[in-house]
PDB file of N, CA and C in Angstrom:
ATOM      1  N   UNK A   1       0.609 -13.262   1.933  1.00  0.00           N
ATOM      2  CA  UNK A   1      -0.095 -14.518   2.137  1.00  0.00           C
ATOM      3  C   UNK A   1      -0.175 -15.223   0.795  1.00  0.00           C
ATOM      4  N   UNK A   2       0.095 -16.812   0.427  1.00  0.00           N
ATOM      5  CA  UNK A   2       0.454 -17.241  -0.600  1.00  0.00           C
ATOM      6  C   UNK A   2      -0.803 -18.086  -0.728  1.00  0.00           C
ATOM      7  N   UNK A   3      -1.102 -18.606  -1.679  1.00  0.00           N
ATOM      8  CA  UNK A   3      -2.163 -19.755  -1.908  1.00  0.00           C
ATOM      9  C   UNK A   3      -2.441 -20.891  -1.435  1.00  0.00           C
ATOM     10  N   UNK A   4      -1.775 -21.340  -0.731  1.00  0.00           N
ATOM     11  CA  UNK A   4      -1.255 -22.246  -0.568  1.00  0.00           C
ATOM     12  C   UNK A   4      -2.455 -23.768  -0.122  1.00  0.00           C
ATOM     13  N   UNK A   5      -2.947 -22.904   0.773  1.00  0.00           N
ATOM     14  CA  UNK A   5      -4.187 -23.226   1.839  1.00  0.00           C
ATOM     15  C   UNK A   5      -5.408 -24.190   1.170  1.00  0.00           C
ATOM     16  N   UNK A   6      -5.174 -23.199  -0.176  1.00  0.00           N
ATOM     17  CA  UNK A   6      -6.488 -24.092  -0.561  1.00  0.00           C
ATOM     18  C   UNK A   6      -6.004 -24.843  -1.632  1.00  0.00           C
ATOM     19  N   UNK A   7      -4.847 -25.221  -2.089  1.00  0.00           N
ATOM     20  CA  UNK A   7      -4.246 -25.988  -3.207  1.00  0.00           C
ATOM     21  C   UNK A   7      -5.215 -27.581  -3.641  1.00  0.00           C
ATOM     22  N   UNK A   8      -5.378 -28.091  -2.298  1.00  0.00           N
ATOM     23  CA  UNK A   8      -6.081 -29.064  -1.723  1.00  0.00           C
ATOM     24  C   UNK A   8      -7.180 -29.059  -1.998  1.00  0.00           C
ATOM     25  N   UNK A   9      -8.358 -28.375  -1.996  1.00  0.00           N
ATOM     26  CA  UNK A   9      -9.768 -28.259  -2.495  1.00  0.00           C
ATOM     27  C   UNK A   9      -9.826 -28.044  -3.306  1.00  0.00           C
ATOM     28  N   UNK A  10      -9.221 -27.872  -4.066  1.00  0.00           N
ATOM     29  CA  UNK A  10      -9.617 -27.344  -5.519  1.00  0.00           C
ATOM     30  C   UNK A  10      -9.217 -28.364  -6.882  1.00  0.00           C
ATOM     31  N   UNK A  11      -9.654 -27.895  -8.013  1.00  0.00           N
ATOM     32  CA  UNK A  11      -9.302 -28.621  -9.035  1.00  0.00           C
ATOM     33  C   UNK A  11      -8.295 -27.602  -9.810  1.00  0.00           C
ATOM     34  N   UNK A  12      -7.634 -28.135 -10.329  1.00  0.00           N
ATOM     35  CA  UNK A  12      -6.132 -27.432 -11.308  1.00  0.00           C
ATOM     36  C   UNK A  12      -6.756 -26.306 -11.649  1.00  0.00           C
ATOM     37  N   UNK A  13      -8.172 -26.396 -12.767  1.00  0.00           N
ATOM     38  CA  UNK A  13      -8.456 -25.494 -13.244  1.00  0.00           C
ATOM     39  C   UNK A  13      -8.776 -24.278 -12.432  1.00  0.00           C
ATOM     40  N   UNK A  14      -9.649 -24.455 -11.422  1.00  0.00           N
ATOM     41  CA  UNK A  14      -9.761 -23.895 -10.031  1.00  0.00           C
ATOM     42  C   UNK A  14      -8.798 -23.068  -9.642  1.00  0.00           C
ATOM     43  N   UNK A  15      -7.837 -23.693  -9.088  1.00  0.00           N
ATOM     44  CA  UNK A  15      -6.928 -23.327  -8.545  1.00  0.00           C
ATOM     45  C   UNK A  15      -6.032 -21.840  -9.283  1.00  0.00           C
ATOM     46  N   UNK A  16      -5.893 -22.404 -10.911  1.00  0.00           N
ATOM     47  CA  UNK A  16      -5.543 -21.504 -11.688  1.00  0.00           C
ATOM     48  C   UNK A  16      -6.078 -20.093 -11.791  1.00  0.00           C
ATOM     49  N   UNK A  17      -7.471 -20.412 -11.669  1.00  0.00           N
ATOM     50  CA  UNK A  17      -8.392 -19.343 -11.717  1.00  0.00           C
ATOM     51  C   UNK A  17      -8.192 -18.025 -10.542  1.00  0.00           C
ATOM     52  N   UNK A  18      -8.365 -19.138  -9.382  1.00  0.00           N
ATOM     53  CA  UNK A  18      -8.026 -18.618  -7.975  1.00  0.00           C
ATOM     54  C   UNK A  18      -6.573 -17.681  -8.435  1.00  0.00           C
ATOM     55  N   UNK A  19      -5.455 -18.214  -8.408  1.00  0.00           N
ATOM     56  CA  UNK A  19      -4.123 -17.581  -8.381  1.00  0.00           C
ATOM     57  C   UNK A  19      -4.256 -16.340  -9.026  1.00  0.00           C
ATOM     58  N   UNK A  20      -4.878 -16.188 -10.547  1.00  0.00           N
ATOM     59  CA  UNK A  20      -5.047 -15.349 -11.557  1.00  0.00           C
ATOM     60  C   UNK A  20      -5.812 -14.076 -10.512  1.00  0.00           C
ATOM     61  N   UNK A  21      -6.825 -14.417  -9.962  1.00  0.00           N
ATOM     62  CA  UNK A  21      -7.798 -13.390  -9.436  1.00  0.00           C
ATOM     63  C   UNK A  21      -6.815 -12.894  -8.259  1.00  0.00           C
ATOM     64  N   UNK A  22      -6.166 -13.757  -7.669  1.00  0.00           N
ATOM     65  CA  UNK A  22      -5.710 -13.303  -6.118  1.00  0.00           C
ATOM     66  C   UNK A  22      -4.873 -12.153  -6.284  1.00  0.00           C
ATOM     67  N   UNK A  23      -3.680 -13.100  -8.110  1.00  0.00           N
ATOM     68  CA  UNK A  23      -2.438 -12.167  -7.967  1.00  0.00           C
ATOM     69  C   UNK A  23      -3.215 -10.457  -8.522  1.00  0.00           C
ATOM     70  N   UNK A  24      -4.200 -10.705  -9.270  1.00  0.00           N
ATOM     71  CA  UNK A  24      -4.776  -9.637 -10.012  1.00  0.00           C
ATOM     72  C   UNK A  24      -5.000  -8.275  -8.624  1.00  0.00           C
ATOM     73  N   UNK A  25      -5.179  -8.885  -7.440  1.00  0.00           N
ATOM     74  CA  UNK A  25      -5.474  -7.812  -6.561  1.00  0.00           C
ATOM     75  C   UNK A  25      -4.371  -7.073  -5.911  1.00  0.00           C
ATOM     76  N   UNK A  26      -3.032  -7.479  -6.293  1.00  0.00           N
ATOM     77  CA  UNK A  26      -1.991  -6.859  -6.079  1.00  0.00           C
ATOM     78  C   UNK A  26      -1.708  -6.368  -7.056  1.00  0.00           C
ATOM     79  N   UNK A  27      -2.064  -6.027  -7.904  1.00  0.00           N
ATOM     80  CA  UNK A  27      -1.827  -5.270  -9.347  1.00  0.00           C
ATOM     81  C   UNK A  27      -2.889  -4.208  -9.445  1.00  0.00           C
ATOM     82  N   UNK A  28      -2.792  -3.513  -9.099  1.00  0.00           N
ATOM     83  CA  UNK A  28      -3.998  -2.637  -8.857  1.00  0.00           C
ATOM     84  C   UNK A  28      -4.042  -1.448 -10.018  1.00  0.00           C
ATOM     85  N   UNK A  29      -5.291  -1.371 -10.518  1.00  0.00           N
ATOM     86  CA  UNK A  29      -5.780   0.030 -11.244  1.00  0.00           C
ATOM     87  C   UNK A  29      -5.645   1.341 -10.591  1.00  0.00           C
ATOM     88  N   UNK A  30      -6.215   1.308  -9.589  1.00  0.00           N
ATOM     89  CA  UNK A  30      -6.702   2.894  -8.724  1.00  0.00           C
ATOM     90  C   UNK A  30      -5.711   2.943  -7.564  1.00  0.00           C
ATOM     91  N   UNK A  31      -5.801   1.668  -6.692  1.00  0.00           N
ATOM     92  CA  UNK A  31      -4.710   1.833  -5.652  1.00  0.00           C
ATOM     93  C   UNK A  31      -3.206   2.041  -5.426  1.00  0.00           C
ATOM     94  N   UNK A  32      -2.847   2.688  -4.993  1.00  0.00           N
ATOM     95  CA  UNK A  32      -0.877   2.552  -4.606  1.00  0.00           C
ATOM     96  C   UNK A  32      -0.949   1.646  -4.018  1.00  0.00           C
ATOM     97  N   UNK A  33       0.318   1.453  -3.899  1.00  0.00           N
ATOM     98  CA  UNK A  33       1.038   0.161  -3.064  1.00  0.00           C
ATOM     99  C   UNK A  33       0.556   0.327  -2.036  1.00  0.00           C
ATOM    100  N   UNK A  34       0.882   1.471  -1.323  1.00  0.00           N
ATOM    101  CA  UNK A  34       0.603   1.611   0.221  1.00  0.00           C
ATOM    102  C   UNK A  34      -0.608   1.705   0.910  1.00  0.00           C
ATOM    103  N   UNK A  35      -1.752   2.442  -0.364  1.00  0.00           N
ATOM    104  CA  UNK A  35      -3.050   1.839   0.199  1.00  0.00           C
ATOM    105  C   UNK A  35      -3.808   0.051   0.112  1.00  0.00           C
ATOM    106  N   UNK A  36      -2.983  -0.462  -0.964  1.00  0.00           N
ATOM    107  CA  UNK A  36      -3.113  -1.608  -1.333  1.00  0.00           C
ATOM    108  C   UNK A  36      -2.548  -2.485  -0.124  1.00  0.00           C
ATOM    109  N   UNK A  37      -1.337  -2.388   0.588  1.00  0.00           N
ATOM    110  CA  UNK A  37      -1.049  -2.730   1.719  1.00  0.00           C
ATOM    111  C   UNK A  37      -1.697  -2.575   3.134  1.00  0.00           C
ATOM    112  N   UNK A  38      -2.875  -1.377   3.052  1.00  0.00           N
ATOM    113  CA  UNK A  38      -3.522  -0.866   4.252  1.00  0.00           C
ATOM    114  C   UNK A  38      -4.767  -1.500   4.044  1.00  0.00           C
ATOM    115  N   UNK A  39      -5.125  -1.856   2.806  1.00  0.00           N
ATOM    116  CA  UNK A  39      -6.347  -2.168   2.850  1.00  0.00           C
ATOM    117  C   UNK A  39      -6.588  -3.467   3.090  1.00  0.00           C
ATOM    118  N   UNK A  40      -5.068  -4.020   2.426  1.00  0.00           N
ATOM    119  CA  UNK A  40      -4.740  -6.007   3.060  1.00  0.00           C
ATOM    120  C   UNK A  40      -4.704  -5.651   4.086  1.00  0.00           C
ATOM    121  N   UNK A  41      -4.008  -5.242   5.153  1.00  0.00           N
ATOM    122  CA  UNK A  41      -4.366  -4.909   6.525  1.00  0.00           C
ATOM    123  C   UNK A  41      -5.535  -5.881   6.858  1.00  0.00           C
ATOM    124  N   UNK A  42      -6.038  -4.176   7.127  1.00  0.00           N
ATOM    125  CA  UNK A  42      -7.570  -4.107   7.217  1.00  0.00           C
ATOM    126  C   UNK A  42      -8.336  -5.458   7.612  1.00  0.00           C
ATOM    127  N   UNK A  43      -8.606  -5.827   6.176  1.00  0.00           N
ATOM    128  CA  UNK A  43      -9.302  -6.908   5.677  1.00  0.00           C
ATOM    129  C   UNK A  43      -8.542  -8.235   6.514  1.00  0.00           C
ATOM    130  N   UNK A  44      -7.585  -8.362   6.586  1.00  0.00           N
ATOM    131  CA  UNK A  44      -6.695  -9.611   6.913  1.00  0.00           C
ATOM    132  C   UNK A  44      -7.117  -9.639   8.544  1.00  0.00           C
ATOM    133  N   UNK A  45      -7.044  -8.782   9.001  1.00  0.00           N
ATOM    134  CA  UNK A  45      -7.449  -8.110  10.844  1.00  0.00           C
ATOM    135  C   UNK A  45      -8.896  -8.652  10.793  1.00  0.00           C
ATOM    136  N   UNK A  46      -9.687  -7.970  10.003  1.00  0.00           N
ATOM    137  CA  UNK A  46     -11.306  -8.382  10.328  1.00  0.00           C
ATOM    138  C   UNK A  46     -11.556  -9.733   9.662  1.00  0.00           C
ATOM    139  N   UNK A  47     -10.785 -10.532   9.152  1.00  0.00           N
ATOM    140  CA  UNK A  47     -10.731 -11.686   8.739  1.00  0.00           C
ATOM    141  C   UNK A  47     -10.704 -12.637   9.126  1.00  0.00           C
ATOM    142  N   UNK A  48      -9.586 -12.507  10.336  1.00  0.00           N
ATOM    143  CA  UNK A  48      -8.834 -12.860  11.657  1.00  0.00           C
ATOM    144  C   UNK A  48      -7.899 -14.216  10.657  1.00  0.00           C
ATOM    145  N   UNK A  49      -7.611 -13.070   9.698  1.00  0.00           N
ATOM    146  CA  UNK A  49      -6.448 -14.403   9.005  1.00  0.00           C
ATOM    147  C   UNK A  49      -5.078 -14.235   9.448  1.00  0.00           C
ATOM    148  N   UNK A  50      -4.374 -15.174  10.401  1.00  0.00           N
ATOM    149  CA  UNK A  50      -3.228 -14.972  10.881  1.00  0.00           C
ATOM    150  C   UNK A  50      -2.181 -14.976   9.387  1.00  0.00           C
ATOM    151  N   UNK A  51      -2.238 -15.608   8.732  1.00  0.00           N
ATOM    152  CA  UNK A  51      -1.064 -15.949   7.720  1.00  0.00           C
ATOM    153  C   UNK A  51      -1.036 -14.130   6.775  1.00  0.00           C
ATOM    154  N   UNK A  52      -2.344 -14.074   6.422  1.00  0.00           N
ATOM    155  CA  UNK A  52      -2.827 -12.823   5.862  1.00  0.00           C
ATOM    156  C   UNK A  52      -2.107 -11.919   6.816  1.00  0.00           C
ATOM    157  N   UNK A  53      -2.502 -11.142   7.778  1.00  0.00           N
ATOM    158  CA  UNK A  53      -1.765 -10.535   8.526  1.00  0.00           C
ATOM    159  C   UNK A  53      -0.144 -10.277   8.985  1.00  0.00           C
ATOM    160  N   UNK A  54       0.232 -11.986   9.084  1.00  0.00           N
ATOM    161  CA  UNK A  54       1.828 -11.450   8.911  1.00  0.00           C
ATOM    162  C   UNK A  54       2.256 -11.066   7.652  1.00  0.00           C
ATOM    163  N   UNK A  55       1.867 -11.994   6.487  1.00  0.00           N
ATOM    164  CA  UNK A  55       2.082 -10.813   5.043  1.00  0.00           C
ATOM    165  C   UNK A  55       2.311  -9.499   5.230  1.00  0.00           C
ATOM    166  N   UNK A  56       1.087  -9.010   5.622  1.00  0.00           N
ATOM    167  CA  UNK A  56       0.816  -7.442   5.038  1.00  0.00           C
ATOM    168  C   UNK A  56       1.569  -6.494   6.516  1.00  0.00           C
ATOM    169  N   UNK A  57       1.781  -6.849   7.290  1.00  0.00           N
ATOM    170  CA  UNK A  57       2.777  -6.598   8.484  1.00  0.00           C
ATOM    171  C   UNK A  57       4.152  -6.908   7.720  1.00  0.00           C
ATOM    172  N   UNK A  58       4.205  -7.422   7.412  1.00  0.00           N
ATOM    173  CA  UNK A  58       5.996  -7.475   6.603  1.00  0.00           C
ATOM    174  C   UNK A  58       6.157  -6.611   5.145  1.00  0.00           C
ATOM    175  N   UNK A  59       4.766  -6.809   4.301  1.00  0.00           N
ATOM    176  CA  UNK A  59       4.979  -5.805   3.336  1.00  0.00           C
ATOM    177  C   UNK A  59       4.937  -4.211   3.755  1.00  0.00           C
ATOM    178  N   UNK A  60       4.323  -3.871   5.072  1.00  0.00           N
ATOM    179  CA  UNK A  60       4.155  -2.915   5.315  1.00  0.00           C
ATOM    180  C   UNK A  60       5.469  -2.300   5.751  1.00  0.00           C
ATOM    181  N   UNK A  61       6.478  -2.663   6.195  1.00  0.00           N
ATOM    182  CA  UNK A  61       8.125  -2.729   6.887  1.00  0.00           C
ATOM    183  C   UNK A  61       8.747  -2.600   6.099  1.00  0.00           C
ATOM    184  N   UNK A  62       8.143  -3.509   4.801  1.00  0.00           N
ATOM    185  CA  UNK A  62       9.499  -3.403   3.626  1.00  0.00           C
ATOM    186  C   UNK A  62       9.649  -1.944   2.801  1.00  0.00           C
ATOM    187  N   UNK A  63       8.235  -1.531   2.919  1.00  0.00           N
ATOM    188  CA  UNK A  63       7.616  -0.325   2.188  1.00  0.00           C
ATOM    189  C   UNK A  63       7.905   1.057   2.958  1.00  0.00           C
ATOM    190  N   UNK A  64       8.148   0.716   4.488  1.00  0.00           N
ATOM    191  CA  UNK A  64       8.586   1.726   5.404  1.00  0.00           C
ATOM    192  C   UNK A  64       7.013   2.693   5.534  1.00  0.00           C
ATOM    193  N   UNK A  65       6.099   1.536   5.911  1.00  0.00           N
ATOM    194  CA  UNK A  65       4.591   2.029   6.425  1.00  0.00           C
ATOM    195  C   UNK A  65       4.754   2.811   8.022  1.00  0.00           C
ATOM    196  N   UNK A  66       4.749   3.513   8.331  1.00  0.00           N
ATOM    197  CA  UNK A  66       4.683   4.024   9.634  1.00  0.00           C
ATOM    198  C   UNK A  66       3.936   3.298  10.456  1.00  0.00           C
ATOM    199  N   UNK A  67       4.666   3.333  11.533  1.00  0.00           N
ATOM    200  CA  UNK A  67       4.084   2.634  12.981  1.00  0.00           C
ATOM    201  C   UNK A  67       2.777   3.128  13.387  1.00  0.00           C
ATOM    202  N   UNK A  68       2.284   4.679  13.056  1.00  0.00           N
ATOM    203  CA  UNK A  68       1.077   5.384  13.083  1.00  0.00           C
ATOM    204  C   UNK A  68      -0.026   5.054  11.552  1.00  0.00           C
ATOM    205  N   UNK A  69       0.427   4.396  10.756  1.00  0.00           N
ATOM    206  CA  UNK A  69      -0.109   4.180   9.921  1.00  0.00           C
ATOM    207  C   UNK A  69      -1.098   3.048  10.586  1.00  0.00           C
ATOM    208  N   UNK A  70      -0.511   2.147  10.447  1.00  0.00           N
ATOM    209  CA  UNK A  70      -0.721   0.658  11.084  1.00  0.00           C
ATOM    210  C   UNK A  70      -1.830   0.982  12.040  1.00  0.00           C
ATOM    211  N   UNK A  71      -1.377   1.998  13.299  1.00  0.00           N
ATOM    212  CA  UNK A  71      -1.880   1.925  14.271  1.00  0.00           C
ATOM    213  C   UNK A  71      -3.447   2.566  14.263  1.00  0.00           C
ATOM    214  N   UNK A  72      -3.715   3.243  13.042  1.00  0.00           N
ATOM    215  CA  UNK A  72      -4.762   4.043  12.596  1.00  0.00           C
ATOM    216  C   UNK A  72      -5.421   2.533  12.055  1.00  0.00           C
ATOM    217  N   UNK A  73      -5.212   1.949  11.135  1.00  0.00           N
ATOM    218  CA  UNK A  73      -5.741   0.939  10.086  1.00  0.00           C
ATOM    219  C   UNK A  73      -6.096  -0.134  11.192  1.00  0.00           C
ATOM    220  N   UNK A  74      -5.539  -0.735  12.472  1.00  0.00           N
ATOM    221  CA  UNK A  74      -5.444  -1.719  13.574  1.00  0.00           C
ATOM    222  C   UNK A  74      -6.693  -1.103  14.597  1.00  0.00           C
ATOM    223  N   UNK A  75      -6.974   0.183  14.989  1.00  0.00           N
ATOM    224  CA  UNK A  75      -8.077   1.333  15.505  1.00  0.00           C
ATOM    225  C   UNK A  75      -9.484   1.312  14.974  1.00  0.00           C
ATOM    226  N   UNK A  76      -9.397   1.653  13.151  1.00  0.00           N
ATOM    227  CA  UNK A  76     -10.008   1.177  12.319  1.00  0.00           C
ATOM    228  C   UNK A  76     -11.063   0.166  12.657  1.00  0.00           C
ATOM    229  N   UNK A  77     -10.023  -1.262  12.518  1.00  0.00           N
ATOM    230  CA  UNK A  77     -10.887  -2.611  12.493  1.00  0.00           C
ATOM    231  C   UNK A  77     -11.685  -3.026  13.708  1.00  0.00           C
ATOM    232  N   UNK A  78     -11.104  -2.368  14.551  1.00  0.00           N
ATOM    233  CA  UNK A  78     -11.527  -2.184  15.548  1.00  0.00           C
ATOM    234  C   UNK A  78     -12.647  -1.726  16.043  1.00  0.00           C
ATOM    235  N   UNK A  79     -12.975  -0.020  15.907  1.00  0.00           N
ATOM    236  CA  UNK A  79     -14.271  -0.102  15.475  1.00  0.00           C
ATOM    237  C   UNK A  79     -15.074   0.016  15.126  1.00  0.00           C
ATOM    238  N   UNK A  80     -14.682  -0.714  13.894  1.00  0.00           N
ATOM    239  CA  UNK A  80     -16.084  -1.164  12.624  1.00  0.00           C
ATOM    240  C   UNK A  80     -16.661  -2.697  13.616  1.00  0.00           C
ATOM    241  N   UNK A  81     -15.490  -3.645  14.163  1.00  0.00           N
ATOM    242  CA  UNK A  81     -15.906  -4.863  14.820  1.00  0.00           C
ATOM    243  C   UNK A  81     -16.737  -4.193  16.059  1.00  0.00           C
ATOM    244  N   UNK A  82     -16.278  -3.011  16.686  1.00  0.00           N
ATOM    245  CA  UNK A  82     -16.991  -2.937  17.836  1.00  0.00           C
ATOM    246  C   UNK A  82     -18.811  -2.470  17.731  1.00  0.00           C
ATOM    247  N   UNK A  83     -18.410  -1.810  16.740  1.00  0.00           N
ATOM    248  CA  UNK A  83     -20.125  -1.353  15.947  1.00  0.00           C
ATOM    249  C   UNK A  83     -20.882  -2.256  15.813  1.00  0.00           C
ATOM    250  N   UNK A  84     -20.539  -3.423  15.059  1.00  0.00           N
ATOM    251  CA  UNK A  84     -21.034  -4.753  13.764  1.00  0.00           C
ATOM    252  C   UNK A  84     -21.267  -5.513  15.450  1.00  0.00           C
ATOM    253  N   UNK A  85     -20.615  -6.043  16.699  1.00  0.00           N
ATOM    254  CA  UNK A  85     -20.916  -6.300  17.657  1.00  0.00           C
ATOM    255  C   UNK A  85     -22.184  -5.787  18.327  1.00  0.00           C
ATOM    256  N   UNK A  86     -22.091  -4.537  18.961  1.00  0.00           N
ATOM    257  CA  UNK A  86     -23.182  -4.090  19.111  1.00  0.00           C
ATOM    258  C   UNK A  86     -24.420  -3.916  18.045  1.00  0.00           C
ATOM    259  N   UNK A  87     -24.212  -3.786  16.924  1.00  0.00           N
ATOM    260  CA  UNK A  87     -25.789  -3.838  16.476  1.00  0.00           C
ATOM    261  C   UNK A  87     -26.293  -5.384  16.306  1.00  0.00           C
ATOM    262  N   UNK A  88     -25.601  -6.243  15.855  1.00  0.00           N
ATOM    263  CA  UNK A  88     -25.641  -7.656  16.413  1.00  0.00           C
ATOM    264  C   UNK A  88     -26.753  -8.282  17.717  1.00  0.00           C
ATOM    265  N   UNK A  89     -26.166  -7.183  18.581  1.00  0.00           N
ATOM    266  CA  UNK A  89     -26.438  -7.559  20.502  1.00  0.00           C
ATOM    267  C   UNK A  89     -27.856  -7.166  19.604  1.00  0.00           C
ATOM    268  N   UNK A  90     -27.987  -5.283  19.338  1.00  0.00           N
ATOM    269  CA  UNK A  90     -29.203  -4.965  19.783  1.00  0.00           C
ATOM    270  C   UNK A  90     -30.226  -5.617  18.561  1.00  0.00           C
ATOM    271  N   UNK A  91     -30.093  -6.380  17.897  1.00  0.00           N
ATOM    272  CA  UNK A  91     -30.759  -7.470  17.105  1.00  0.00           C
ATOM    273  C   UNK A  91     -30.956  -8.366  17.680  1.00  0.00           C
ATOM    274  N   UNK A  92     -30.851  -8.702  18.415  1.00  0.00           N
ATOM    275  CA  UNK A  92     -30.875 -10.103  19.596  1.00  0.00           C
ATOM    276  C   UNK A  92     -32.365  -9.667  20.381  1.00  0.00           C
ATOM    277  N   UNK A  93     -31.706  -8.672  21.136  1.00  0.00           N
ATOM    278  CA  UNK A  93     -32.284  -8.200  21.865  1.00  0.00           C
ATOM    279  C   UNK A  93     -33.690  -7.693  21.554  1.00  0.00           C
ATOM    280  N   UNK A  94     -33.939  -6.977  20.279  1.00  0.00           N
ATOM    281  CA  UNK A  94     -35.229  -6.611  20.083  1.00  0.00           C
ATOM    282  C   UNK A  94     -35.769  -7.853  19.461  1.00  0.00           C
ATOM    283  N   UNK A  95     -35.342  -8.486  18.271  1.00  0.00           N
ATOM    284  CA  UNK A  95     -35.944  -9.902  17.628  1.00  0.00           C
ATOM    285  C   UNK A  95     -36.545 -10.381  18.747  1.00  0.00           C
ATOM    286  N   UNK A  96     -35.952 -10.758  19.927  1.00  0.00           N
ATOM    287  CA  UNK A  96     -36.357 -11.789  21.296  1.00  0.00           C
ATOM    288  C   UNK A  96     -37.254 -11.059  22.386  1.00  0.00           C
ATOM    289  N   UNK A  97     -37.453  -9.472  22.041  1.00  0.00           N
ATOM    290  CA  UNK A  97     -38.243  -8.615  22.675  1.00  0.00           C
ATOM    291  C   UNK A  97     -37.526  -8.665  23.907  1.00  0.00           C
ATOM    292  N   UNK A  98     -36.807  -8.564  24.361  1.00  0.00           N
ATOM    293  CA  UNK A  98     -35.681  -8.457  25.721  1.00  0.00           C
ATOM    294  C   UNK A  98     -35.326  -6.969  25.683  1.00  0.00           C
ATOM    295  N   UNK A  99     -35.895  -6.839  27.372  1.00  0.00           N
ATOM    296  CA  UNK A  99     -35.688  -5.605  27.757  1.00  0.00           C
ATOM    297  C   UNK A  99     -34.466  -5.618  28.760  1.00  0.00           C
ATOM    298  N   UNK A 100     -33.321  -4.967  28.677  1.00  0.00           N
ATOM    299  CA  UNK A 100     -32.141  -5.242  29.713  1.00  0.00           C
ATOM    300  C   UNK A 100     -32.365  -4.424  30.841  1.00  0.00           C
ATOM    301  N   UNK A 101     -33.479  -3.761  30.476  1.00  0.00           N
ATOM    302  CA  UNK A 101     -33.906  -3.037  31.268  1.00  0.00           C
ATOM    303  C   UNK A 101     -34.544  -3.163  33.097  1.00  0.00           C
ATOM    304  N   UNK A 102     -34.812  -4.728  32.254  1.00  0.00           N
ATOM    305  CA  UNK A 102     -35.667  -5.685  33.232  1.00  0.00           C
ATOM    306  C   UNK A 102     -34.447  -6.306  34.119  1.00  0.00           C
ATOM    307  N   UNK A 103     -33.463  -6.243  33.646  1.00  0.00           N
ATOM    308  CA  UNK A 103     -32.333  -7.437  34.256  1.00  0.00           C
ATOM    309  C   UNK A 103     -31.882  -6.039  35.224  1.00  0.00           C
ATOM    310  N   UNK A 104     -31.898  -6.655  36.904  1.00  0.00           N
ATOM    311  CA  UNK A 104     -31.531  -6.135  37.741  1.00  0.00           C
ATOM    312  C   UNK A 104     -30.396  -5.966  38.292  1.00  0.00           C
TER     313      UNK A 104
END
């Protein structure tokens, strides 16, 4: 996924700044490539950034990421969203004192 998006909002200096930090996260201290690719995943999925996602779906191919890789990291986002959903609900639900209990 390239910069592209926000070229427009920003000011030069901005922008510069932005690029510096973005490219800095593909250059990684601690991570490999391949967790560095799983973790764009990830993040790009719970993001719901389409552009992000085909990136890291193509870097993952070029790198020869397994189809079970993916499918673990895609499982993953899944659910952490399905968790973060439900405790969500049951925040609703108690804040508003709603018993579903009551609903017949």
């Amino acid at each position: 996924m390239k910069k592209e998006q926000g070229k427009l909002m920003l000011t030069k200096n901005q922008q510069e700044k932005y690029d510096e930090f973005y490219d800095s996260t593909h250059k990684n201290e601690f991570l490999d490539e391949k967790t560095e690719i799983l973790v764009g995943l990830a993040a790009s999925i719970a993001m719901s950034c389409k552009p992000c996602t085909n990136y890291y779906l193509r870097q993952a191919k070029k790198k020869k990421i397994l189809k079970g890789e993916i499918s673990e990291v895609i499982a993953k986002v899944m659910a952490v969203s399905a968790g973060q959903k439900r405790l969500q609900t049951n925040e609703v639900l108690n804040e508003n004192k709603i018993d579903l209990e009551s609903y017949k």
